[in-house]
N, C-alpha and C. Protein backbone atom coordinates (compact mmCIF):
# COMPACT_ATOMS: atom_id res chain seq x y z
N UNK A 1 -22.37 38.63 29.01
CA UNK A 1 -23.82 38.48 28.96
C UNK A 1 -24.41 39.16 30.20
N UNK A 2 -25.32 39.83 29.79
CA UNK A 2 -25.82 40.59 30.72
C UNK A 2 -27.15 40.21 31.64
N UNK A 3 -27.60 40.73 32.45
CA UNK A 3 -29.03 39.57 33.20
C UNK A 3 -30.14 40.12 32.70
N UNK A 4 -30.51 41.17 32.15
CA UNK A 4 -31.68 41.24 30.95
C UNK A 4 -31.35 40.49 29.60
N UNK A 5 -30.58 40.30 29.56
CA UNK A 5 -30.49 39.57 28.06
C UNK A 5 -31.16 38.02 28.23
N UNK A 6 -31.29 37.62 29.42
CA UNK A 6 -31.74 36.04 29.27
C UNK A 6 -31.60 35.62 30.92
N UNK A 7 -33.11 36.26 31.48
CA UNK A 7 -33.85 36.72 32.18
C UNK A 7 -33.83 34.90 33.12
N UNK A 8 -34.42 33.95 31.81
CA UNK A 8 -34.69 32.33 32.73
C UNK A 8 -33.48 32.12 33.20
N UNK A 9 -32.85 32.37 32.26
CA UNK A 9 -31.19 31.38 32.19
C UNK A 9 -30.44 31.93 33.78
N UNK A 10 -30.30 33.01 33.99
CA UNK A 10 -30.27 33.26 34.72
C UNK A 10 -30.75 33.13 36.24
N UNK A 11 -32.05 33.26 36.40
CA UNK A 11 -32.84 32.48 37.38
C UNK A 11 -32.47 30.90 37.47
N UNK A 12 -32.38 29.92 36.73
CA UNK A 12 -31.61 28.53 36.76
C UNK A 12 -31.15 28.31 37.53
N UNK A 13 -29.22 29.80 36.77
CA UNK A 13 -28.43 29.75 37.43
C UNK A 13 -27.94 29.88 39.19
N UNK A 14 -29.48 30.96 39.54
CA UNK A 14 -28.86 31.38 40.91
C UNK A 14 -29.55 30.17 41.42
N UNK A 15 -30.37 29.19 41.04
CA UNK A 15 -31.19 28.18 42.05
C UNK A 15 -30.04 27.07 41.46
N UNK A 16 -28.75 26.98 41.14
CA UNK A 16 -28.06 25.92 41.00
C UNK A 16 -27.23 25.50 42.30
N UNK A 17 -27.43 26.64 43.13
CA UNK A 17 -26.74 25.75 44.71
C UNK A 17 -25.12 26.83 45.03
N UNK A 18 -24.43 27.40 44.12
CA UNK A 18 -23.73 28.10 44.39
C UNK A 18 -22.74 27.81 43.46
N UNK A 19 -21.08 28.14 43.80
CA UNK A 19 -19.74 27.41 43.35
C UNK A 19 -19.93 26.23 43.33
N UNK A 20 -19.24 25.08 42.08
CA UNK A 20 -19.64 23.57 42.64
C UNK A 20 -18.04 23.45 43.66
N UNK A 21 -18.16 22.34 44.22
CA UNK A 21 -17.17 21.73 45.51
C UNK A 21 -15.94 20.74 44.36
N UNK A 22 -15.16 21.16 44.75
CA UNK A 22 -14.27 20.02 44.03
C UNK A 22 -13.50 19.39 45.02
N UNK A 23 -13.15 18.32 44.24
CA UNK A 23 -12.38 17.33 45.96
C UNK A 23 -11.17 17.95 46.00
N UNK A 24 -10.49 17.64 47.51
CA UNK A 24 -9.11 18.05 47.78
C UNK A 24 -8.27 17.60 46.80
N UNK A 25 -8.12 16.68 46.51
CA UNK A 25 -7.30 16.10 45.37
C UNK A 25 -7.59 16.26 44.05
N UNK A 26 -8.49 17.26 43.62
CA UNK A 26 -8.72 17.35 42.47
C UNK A 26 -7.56 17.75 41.75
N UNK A 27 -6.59 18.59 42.08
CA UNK A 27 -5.33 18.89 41.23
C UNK A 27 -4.30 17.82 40.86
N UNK A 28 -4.20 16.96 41.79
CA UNK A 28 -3.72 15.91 41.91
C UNK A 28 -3.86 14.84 40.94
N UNK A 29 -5.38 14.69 40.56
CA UNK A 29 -5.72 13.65 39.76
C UNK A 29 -5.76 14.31 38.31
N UNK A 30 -5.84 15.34 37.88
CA UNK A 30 -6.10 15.87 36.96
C UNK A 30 -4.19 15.48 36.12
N UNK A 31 -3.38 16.05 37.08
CA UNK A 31 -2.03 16.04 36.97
C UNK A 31 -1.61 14.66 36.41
N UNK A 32 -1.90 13.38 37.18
CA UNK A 32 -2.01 12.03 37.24
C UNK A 32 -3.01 11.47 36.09
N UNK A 33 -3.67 12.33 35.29
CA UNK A 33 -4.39 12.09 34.15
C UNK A 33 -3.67 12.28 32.67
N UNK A 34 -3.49 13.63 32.96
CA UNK A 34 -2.68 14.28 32.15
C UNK A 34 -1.07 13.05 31.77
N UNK A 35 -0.73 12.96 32.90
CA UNK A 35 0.74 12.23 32.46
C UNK A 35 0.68 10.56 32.12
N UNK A 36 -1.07 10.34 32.50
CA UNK A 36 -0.85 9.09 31.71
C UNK A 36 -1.29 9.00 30.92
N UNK A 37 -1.50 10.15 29.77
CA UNK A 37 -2.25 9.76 28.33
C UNK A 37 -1.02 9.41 27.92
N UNK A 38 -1.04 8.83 26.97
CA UNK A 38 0.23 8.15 26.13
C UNK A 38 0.19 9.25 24.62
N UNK A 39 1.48 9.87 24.33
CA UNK A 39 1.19 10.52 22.76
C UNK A 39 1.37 9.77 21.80
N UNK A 40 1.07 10.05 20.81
CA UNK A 40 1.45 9.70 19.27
C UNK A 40 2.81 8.71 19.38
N UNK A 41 3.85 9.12 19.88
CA UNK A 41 5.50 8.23 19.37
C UNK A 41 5.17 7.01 20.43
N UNK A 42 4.65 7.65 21.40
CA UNK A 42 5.31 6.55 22.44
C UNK A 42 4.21 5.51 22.20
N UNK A 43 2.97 6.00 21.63
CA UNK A 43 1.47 4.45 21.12
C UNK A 43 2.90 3.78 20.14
N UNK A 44 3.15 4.51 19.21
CA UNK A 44 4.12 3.66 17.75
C UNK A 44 5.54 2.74 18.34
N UNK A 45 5.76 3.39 19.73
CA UNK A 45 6.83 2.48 20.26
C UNK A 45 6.20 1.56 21.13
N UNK A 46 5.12 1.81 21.41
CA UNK A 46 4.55 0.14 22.42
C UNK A 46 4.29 -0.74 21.11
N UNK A 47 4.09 -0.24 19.67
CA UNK A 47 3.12 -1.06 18.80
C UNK A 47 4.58 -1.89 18.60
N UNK A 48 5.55 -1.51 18.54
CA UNK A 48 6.72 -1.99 17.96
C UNK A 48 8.23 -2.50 18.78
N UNK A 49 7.22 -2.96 19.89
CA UNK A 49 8.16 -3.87 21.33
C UNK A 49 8.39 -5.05 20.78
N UNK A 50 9.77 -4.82 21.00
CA UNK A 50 10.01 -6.68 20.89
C UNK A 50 9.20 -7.78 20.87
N UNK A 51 7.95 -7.65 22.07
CA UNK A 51 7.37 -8.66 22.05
C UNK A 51 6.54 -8.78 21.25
N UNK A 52 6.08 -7.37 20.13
CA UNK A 52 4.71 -7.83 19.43
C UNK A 52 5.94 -8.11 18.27
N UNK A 53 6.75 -6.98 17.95
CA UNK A 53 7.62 -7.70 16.41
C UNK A 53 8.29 -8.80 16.00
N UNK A 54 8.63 -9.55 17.04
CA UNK A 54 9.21 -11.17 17.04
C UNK A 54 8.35 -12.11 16.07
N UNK A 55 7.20 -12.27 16.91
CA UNK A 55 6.26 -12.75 16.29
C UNK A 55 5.95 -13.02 15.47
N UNK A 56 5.24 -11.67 15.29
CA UNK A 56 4.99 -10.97 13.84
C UNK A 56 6.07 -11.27 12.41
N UNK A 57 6.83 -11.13 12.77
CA UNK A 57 8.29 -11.20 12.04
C UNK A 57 7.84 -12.83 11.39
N UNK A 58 8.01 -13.89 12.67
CA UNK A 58 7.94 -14.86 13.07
C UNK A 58 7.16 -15.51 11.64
N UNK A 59 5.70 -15.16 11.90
CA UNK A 59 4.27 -15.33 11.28
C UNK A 59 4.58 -15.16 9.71
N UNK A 60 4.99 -14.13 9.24
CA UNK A 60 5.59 -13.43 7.99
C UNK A 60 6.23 -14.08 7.17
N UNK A 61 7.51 -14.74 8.22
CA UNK A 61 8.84 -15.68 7.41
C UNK A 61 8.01 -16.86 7.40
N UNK A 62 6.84 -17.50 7.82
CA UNK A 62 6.48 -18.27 7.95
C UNK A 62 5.34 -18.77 6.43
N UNK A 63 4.85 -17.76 6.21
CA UNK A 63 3.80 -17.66 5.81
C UNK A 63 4.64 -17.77 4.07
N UNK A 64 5.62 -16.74 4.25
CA UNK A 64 6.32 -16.83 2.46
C UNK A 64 6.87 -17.96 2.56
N UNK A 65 7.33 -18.89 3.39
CA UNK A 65 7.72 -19.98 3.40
C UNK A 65 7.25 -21.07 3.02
N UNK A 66 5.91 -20.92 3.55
CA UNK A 66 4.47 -21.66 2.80
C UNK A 66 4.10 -21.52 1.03
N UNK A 67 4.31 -20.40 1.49
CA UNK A 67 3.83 -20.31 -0.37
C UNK A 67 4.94 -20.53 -1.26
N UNK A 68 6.24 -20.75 -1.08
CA UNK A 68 7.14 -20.94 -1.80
C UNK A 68 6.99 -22.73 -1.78
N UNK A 69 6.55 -22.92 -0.51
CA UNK A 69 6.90 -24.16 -0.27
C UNK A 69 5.74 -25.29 -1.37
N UNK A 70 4.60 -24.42 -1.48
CA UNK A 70 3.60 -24.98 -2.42
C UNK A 70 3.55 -24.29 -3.39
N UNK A 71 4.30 -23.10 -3.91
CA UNK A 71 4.34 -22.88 -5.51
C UNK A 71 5.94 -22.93 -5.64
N UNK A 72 6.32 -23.63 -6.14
CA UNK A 72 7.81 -23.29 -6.42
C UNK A 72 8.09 -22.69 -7.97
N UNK A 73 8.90 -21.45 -7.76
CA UNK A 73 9.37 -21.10 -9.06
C UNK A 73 9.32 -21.97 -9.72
N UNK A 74 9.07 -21.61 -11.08
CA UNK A 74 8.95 -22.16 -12.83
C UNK A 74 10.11 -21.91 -12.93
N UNK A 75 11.02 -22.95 -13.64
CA UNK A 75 12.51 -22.63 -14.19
C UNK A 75 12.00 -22.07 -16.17
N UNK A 76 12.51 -21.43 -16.61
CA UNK A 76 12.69 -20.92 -17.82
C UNK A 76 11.99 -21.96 -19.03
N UNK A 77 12.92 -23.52 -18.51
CA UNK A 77 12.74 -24.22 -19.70
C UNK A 77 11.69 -24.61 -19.31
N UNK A 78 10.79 -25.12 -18.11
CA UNK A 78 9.36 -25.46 -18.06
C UNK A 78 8.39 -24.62 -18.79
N UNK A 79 8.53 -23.43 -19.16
CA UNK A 79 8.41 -22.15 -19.77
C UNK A 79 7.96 -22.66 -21.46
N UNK A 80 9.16 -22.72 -21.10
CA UNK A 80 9.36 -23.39 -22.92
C UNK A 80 8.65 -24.58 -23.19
N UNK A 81 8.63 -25.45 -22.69
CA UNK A 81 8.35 -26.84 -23.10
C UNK A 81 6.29 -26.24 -22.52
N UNK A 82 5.96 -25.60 -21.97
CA UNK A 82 4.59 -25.32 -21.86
C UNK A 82 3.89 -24.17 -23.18
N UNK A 83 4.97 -24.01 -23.38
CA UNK A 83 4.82 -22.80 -24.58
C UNK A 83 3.76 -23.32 -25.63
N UNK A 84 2.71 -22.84 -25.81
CA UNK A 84 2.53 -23.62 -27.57
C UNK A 84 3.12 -23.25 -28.46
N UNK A 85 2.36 -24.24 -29.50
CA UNK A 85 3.64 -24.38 -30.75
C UNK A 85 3.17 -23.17 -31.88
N UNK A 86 3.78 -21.86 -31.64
CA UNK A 86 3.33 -20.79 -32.75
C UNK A 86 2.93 -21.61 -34.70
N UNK A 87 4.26 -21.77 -34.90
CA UNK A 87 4.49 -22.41 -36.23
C UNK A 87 3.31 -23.58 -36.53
N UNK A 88 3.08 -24.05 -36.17
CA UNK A 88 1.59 -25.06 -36.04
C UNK A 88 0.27 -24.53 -36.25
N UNK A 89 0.13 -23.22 -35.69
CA UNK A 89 -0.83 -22.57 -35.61
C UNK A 89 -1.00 -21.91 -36.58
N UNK A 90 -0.26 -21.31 -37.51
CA UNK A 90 0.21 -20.61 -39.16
C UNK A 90 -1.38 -20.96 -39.72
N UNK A 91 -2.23 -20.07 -40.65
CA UNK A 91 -2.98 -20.85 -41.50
C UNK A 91 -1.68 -20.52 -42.54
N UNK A 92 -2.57 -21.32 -43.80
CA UNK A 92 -2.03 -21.08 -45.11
C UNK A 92 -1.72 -20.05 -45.56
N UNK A 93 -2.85 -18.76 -45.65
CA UNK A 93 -3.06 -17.40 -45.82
C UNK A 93 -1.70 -16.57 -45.12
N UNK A 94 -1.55 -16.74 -44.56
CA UNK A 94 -0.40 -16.75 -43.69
C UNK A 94 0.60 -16.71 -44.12
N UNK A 95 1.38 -17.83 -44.96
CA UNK A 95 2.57 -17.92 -45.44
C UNK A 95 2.65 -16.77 -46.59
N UNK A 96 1.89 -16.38 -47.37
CA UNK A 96 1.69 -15.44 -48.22
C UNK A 96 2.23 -14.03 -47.98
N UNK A 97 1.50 -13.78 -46.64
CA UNK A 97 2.44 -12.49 -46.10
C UNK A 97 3.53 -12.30 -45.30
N UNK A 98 4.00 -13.66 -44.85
CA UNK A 98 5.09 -14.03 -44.23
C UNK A 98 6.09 -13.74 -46.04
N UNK A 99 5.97 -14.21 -46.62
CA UNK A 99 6.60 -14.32 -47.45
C UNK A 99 7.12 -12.65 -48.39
N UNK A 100 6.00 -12.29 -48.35
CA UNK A 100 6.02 -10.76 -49.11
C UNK A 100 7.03 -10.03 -47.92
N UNK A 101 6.42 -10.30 -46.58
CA UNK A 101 7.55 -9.43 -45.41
C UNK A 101 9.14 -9.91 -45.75
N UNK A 102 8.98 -10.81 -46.18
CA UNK A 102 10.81 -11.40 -46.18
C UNK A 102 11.05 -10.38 -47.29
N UNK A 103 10.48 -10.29 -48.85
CA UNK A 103 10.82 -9.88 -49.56
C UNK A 103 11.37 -8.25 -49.04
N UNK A 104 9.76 -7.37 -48.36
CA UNK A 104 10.13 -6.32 -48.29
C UNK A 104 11.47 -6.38 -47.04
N UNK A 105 11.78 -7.05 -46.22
CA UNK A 105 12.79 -6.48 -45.64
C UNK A 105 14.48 -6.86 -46.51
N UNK A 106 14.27 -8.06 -47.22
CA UNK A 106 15.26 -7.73 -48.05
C UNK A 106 15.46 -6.36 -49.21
N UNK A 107 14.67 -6.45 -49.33
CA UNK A 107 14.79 -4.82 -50.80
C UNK A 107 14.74 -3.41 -49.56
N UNK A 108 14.87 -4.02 -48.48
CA UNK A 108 15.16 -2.85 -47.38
C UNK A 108 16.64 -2.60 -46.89
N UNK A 109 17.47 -4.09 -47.33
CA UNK A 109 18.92 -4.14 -46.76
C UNK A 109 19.65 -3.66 -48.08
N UNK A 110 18.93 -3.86 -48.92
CA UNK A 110 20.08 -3.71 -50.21
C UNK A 110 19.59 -2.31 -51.10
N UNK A 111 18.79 -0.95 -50.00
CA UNK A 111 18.26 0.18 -50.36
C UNK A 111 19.31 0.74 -50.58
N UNK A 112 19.75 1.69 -51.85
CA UNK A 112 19.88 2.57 -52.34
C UNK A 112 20.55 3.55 -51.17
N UNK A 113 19.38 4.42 -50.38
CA UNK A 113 19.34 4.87 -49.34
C UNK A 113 20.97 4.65 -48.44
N UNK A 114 21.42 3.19 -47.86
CA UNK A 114 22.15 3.38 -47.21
C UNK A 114 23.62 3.12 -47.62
N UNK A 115 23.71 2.84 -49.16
CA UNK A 115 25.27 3.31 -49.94
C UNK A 115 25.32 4.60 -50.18
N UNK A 116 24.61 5.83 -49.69
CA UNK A 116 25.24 7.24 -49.98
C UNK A 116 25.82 7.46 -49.23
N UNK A 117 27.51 7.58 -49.43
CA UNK A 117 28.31 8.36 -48.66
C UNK A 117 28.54 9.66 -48.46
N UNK A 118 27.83 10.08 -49.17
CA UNK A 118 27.86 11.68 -49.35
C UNK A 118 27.30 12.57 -48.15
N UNK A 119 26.43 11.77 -47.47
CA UNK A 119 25.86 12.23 -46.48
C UNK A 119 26.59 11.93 -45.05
């Protein structure tokens, strides 16, 4: 950028006082900044110190422990005996095509179809 191109900006600049001053130790602290950011692995290995995963762990086994402890598995036959009763529920209309299905799957076992040996 050149000093006709932006004539104020310039003027600003020379009334800003000069070079700025940096402290003696400025390299120092910058260095001492730099090495204590923490990266990416080493945040995921503080998250996962002994002292927070114990706990945690702790809280977890605790918690399924609870809920087992107030729902306990249904065994099979509680299952059953809660079941309603299908056959009860049948209307009349009902037996009619219950009945025609029996027929057609018998005239389905004794088809024609599956005594050809020829095939």
């Amino acid at each position: 950028m050149r000093r006709e191109d932006d004539r104020e900006l310039w003027d600003l600049l020379s009334h800003a006082g000069g070079p700025p001053k940096f402290s003696d130790f400025f390299a120092r602290n910058v260095v001492r900044q730099v090495r204590q950011q923490r990266r990416p692995l080493e945040r995921v290995r503080a998250w996962l110190s002994l002292r927070r995963v114990i706990p945690a762990s702790a809280v977890a086994i605790g918690l399924v422990a609870a809920f087992i402890a107030v729902r306990p598995p249904s065994s099979p036959q509680q299952a059953l005996d809660n079941a309603p009763d299908v056959v009860a529920k049948v209307d009349a209309k009902d037996y009619d095509v219950v009945a025609d299905l029996d027929e057609l799957i018998a005239s389905d076992e004794n088809s024609l179809w599956d005594d050809n040996q020829s095939l």
